[in-house]
C-alpha atoms as a PDB file:
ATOM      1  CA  UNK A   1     -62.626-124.905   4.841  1.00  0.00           C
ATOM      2  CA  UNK A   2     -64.500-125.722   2.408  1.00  0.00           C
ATOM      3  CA  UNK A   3     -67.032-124.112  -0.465  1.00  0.00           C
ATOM      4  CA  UNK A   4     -70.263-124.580   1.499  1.00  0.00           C
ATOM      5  CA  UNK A   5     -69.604-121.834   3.621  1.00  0.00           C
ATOM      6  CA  UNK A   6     -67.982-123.446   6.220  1.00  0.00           C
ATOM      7  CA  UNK A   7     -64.509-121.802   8.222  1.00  0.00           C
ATOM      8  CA  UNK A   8     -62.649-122.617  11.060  1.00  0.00           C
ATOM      9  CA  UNK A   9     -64.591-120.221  13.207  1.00  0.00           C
ATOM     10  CA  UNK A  10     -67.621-122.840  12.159  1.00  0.00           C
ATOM     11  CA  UNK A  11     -66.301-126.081  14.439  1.00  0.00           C
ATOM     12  CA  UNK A  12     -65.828-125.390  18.190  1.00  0.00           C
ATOM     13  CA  UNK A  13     -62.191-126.265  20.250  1.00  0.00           C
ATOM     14  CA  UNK A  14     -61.513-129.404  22.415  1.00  0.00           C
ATOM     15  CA  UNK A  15     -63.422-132.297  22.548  1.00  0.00           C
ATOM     16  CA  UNK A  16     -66.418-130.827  21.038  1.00  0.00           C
ATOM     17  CA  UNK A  17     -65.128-130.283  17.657  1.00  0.00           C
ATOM     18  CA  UNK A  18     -65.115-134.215  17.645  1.00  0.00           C
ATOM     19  CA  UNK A  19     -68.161-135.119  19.343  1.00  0.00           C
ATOM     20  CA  UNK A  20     -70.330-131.999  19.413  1.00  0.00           C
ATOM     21  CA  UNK A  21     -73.177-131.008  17.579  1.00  0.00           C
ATOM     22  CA  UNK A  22     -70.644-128.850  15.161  1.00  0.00           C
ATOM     23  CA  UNK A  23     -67.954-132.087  15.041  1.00  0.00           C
ATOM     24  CA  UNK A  24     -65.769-131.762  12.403  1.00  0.00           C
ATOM     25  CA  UNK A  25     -67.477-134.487   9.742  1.00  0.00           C
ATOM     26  CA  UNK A  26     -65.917-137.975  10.550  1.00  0.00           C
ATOM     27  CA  UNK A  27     -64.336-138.193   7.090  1.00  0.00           C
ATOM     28  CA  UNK A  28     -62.106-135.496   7.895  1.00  0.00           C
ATOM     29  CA  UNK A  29     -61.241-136.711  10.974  1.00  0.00           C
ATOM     30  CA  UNK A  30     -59.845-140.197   9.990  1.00  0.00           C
ATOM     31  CA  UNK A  31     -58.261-137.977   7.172  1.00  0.00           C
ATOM     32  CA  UNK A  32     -56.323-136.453   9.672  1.00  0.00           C
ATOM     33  CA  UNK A  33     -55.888-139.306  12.038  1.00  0.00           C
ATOM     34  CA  UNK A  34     -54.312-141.433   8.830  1.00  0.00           C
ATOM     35  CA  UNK A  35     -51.957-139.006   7.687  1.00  0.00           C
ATOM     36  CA  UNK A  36     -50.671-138.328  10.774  1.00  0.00           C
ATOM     37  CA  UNK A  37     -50.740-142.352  11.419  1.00  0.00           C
ATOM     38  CA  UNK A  38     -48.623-142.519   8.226  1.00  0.00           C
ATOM     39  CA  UNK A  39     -45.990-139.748   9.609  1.00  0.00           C
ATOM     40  CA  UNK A  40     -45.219-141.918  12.478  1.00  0.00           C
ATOM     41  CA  UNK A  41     -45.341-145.289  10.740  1.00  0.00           C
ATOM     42  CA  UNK A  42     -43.051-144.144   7.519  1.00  0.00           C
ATOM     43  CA  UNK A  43     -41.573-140.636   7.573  1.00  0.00           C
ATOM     44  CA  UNK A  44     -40.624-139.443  11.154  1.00  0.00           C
ATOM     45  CA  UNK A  45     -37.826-142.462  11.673  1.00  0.00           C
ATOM     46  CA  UNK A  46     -34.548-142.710  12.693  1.00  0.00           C
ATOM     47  CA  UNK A  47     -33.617-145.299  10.350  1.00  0.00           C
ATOM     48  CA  UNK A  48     -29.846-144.443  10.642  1.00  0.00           C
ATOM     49  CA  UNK A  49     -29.601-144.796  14.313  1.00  0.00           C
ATOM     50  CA  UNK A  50     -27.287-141.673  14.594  1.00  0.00           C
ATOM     51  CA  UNK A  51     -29.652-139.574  16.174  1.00  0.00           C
ATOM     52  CA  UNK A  52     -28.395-137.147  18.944  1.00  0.00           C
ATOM     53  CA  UNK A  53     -31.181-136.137  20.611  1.00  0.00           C
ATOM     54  CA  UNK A  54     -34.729-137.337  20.491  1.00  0.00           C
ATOM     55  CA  UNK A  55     -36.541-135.863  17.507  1.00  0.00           C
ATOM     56  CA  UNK A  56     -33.711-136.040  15.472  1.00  0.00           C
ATOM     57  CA  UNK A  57     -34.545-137.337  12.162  1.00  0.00           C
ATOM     58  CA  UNK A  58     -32.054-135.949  10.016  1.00  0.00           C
ATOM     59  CA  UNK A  59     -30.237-139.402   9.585  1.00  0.00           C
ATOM     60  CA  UNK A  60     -27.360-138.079   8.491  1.00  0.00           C
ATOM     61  CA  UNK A  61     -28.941-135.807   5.699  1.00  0.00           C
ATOM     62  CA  UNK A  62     -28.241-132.601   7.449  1.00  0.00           C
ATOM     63  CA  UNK A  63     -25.906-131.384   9.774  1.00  0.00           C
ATOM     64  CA  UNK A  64     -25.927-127.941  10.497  1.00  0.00           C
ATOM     65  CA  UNK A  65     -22.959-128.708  13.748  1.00  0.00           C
ATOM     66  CA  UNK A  66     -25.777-128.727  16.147  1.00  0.00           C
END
């Protein structure tokens, strides 16, 4: 993931990729936390309010006939 050598095989799964000896480094992780933070807060909105099902954020951009 980066050029000192490390991959993704180098941080473990679950909980211990955030607090585990290997964590992913804590820069990354509110890196990750604010961008999806910003998703919710700015991007993934129904601002039309002609949604049909939940998830439904094409207000009105697309409409494929669904």
């Amino acid at each position: 993931i980066d050029y000192s050598g490390h991959s993704f095989d180098s941080y473990p799964n679950g909980l211990a990729a955030v607090f585990g000896p290997d964590a992913i480094p804590q820069a990354g992780l509110l890196q990750i936390v604010a961008f999806v933070g910003a998703l919710e807060l700015f991007v993934m909105k129904d601002v039309t309010g002609e949604g049909e099902f939940p998830g439904d954020f094409r207000n009105g951009a697309l409409d494929f006939g669904w």
